[in-house]
Protein backbone atom coordinates (compact mmCIF):
# COMPACT_ATOMS: atom_id res chain seq x y z
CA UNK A 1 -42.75 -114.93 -138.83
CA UNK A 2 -42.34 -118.60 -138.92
CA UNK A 3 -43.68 -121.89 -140.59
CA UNK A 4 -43.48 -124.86 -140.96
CA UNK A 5 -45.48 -125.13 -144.63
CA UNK A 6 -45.58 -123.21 -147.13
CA UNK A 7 -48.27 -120.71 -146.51
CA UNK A 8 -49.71 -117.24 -147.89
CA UNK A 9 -51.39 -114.61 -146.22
CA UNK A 10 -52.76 -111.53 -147.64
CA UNK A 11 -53.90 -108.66 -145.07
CA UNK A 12 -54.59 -111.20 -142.31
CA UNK A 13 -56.17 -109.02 -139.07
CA UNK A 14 -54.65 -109.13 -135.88
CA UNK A 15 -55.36 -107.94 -132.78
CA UNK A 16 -53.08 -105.87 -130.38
CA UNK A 17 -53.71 -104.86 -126.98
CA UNK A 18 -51.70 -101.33 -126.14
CA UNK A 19 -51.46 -100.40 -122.29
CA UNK A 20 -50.24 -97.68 -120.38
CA UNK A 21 -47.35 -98.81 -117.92
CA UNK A 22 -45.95 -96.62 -115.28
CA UNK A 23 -41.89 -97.32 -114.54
CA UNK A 24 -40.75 -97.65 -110.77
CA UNK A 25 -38.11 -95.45 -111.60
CA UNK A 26 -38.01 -91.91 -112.87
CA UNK A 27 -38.73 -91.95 -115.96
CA UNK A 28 -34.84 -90.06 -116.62
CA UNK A 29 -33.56 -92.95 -114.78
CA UNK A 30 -34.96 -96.15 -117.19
CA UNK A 31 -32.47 -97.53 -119.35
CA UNK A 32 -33.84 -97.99 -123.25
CA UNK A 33 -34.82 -101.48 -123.60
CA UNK A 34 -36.34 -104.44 -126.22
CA UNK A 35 -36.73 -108.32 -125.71
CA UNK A 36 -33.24 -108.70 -128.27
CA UNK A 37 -31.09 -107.19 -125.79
CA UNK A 38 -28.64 -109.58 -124.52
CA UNK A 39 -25.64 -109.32 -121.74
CA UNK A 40 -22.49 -111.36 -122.16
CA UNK A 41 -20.48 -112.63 -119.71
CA UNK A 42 -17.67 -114.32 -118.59
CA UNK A 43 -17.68 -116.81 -115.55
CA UNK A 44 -15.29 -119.05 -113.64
CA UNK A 45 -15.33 -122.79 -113.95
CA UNK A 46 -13.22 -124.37 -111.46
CA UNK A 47 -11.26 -127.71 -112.63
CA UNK A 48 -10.32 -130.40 -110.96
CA UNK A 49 -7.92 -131.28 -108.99
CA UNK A 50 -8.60 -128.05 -106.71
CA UNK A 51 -5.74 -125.71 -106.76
CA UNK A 52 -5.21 -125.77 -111.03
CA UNK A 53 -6.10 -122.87 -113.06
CA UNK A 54 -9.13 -121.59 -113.61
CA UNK A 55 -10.84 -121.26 -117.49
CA UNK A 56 -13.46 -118.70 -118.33
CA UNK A 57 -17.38 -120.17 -119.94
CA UNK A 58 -19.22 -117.39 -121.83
CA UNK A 59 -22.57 -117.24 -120.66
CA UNK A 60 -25.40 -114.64 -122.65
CA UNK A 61 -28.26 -113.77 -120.34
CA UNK A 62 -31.45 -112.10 -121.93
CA UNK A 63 -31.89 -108.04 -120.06
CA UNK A 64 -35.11 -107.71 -117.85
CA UNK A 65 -37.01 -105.49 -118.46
CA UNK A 66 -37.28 -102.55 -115.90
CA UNK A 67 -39.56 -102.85 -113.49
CA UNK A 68 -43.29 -101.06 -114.13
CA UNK A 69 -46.90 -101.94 -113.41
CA UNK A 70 -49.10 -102.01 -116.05
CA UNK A 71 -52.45 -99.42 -115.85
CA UNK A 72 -55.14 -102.05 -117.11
CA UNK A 73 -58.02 -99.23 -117.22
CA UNK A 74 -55.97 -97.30 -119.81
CA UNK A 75 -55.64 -99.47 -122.38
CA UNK A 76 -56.94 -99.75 -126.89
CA UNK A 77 -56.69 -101.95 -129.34
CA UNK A 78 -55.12 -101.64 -132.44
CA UNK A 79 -55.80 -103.99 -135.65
CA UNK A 80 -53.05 -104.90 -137.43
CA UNK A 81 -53.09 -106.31 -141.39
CA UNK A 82 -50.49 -108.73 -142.10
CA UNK A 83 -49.06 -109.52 -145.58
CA UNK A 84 -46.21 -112.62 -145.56
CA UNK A 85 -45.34 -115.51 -147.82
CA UNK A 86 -43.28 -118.52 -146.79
CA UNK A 87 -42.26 -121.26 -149.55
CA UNK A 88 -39.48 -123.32 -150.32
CA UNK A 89 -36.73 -121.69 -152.74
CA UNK A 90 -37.18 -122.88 -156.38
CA UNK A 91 -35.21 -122.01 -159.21
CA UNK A 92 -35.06 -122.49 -162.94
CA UNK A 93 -31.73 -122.98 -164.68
CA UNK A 94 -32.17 -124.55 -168.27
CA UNK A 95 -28.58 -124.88 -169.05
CA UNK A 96 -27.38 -128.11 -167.73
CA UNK A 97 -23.97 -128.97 -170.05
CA UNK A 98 -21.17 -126.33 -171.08
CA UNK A 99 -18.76 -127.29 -173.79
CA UNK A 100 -15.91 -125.01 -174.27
CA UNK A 101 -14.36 -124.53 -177.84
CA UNK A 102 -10.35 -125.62 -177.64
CA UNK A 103 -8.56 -123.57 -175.73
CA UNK A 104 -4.38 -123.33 -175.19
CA UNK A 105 -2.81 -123.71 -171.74
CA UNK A 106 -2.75 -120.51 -169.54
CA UNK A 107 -5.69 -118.66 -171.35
CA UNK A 108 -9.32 -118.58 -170.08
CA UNK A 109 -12.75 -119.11 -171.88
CA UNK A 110 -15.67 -118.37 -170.40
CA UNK A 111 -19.46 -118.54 -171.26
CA UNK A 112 -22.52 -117.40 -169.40
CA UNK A 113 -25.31 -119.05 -167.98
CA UNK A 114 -28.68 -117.64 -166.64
CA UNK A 115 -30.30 -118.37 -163.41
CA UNK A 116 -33.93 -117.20 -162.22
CA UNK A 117 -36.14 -117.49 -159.04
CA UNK A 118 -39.52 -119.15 -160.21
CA UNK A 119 -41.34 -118.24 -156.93
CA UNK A 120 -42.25 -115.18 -154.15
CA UNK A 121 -38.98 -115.74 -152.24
CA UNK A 122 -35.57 -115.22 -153.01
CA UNK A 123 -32.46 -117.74 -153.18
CA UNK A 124 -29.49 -117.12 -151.65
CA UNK A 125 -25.84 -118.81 -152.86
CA UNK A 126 -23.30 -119.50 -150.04
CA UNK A 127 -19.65 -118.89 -151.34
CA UNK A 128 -18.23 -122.63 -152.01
CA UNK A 129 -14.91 -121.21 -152.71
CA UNK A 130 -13.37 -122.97 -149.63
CA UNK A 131 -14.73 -126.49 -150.69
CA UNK A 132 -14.00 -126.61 -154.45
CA UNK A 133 -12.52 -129.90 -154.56
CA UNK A 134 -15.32 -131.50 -152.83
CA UNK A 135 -18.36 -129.65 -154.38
CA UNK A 136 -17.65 -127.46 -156.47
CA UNK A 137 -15.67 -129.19 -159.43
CA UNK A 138 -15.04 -132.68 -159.81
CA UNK A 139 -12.50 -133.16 -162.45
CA UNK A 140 -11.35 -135.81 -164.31
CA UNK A 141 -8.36 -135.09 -166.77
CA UNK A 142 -7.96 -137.19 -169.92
CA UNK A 143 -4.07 -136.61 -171.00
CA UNK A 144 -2.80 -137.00 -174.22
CA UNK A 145 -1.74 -140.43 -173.28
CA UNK A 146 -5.67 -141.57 -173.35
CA UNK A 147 -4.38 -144.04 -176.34
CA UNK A 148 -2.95 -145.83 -173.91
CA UNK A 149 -5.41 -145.92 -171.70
CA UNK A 150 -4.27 -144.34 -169.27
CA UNK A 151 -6.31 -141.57 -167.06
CA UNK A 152 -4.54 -139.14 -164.30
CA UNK A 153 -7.48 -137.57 -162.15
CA UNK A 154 -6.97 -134.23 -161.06
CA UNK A 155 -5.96 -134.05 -157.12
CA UNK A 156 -6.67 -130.39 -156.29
CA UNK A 157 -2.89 -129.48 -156.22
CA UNK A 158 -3.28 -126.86 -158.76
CA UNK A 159 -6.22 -124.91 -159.24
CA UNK A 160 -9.23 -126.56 -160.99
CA UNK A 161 -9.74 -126.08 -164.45
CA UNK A 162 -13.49 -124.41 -163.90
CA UNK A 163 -15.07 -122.02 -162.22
CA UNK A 164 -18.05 -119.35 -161.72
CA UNK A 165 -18.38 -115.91 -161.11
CA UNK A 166 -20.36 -114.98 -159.01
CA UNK A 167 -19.16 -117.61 -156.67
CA UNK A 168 -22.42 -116.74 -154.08
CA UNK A 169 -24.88 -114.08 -153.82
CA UNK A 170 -29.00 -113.55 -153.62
CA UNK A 171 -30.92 -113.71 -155.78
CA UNK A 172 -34.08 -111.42 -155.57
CA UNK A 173 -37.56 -112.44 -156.20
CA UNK A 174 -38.65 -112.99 -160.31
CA UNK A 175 -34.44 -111.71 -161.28
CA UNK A 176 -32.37 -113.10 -163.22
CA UNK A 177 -28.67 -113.82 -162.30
CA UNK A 178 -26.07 -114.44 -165.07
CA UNK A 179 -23.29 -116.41 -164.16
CA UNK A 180 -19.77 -116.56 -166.12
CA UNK A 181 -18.51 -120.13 -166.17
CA UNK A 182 -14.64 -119.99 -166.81
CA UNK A 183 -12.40 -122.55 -168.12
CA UNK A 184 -8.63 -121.90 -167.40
CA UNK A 185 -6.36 -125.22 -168.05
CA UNK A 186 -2.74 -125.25 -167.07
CA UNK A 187 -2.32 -128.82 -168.05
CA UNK A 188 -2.54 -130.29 -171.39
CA UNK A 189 -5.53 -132.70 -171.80
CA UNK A 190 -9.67 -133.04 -171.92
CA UNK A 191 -11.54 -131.75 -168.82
CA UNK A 192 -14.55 -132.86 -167.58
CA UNK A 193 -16.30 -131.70 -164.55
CA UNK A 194 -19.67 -131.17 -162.33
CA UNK A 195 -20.29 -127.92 -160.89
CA UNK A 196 -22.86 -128.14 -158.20
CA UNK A 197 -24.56 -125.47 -156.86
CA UNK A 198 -25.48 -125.09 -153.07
CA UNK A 199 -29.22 -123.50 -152.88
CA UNK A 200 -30.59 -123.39 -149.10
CA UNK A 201 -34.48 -124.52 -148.05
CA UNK A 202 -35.13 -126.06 -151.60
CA UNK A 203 -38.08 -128.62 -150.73
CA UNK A 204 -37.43 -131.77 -149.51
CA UNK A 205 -35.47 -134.10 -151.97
CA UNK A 206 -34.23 -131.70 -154.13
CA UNK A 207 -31.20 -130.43 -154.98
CA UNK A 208 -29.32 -127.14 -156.40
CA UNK A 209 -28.71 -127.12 -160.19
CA UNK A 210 -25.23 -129.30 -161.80
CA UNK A 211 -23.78 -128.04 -164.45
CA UNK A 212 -21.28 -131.02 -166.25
CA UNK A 213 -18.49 -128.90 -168.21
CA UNK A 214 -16.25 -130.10 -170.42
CA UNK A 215 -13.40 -128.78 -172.41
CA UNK A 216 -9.86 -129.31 -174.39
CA UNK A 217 -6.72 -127.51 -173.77
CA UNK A 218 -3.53 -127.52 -176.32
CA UNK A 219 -0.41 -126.08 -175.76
CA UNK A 220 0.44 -122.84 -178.26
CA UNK A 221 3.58 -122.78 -180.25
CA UNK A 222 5.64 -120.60 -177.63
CA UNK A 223 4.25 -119.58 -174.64
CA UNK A 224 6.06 -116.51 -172.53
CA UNK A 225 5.21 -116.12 -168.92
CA UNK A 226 5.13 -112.53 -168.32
CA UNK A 227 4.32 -110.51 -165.39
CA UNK A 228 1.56 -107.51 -166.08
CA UNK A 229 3.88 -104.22 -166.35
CA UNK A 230 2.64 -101.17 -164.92
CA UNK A 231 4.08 -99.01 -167.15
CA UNK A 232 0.74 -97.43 -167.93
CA UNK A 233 -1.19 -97.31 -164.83
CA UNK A 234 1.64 -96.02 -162.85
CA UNK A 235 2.07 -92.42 -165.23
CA UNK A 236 5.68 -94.22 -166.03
CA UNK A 237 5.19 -92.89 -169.43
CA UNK A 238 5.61 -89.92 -171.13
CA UNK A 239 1.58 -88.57 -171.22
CA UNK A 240 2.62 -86.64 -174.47
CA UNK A 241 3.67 -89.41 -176.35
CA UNK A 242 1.38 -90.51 -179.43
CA UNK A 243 -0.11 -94.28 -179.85
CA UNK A 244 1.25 -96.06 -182.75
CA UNK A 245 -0.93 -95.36 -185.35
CA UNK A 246 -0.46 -90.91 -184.44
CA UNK A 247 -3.26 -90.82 -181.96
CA UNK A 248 -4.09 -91.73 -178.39
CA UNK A 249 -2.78 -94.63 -176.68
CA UNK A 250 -5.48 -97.04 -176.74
CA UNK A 251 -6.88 -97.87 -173.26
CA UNK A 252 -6.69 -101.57 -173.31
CA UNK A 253 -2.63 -101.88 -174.72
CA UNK A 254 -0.90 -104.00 -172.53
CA UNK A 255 2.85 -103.24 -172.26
CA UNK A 256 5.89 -106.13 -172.23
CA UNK A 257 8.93 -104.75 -170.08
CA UNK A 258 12.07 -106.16 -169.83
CA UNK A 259 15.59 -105.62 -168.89
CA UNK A 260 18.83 -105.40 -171.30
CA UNK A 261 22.47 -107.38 -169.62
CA UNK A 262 25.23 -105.18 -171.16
CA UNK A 263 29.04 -105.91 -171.56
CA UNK A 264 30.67 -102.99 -172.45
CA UNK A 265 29.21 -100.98 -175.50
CA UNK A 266 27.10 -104.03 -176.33
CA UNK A 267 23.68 -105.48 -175.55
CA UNK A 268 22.72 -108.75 -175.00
């Protein structure tokens, strides 16, 4: 099924011709066959000057099919009904700005936004991961030095500051998709930034939905950079110990674990 405009059809007849066919083989002998078979293979190409080393050129040749006469005086036809939309992808995505409340260096905000097919064909979202800097998130970082004037741009040595989850993925016909835009600073300073989104066979002229973020990060009194301990998840504790308050350990504690230097009978 292919087009070049948008079109609809709705139980449209065709007409198929089915014929006997008699192989010139036995019929144990005919190899299973259909027109998307393909053979690859690898041929010589000679360089010059003659006498150098030879380099292989992949070549894919379409399989015959086997050999057989076709018995025209056996033959019916068969009407077909055939159902099929083509259209351009179109999508409708309200939210167009995301401002996240102040939020201190190292943690992560996040809100959600909704995205929904508005016609009978899906949209599909190819991962941008790989091309952040260029499509994905244009930053601009305002440091606390903007009373001076002055304005660093982010480079895209350190990770941006926003991002999306799902980065890519379909979505199906009349669905919604929610999306979780995340804002994770690791520099002081006010973020701004367009997140474009890449939507294929949109009609001509227009593009995939931008969202402009913006947000403020602060740095917290003390900040410790711990690694996650897996104290828990590894059974390293005692299973017949009680949570603090007498009962079970809650699920979601998180566990700090560190190491004591000693000299002697003391601990530092």
């Amino acid at each position: 099924m292919k087009s070049d405009v948008p079109i609809n059809l709705k139980k449209m007849g065709v007409k198929c011709k089915l014929s006997k066919i008699m192989f010139q083989l036995p019929a144990d002998q005919v190899p299973d066959w259909d027109d998307r078979m393909r053979t690859v293979k690898w041929v010589d190409v000679l360089r010059n000057p003659p006498g150098t080393f030879t380099t292989k050129r992949k070549v894919i040749e379409t399989d015959l099919e086997p050999a057989h006469s076709v018995l025209e005086e056996n033959y019916q036809e068969l009407q077909l009904q055939i159902s099929a939309t083509v259209d351009f992808a179109s999508y409708q995505c309200p939210t167009t700005n995301v401002h996240f409340k102040e939020t201190l260096v190292y943690q992560t905000r996040f809100n959600w936004i909704s995205d929904k097919t508005a016609k009978a064909v899906s949209i599909a979202v190819p991962d941008n991961q790989g091309s952040q800097k260029d499509q994905l998130s244009q930053s601009t970082l305002h440091t606390a030095s903007t009373l001076d004037n002055t304005t660093d741009h982010w480079n895209g040595a350190s990770p941006p500051p926003f991002s999306l989850e799902p980065s890519s993925g379909i979505v199906p016909v009349g669905k919604i998709q929610k999306v979780k835009v995340k804002f994770s600073p690791l520099e002081v300073g006010d973020f701004e930034s367009n997140l474009f989104c890449q939507i294929p066979n949109l009609p001509p002229g227009e593009q995939g939905p931008v969202l402009s973020a913006k947000g403020r990060s602060s740095l917290p009194i003390c900040h410790f950079d711990l690694k996650d301990s897996d104290y828990i998840s590894s059974h390293r504790r005692d299973p017949d110990l009680r949570g603090p308050s007498g009962g079970a350990l809650d699920p979601n504690t998180r566990v700090i674990e560190f190491s004591s230097v000693g000299i002697g009978d003391k601990n530092l």
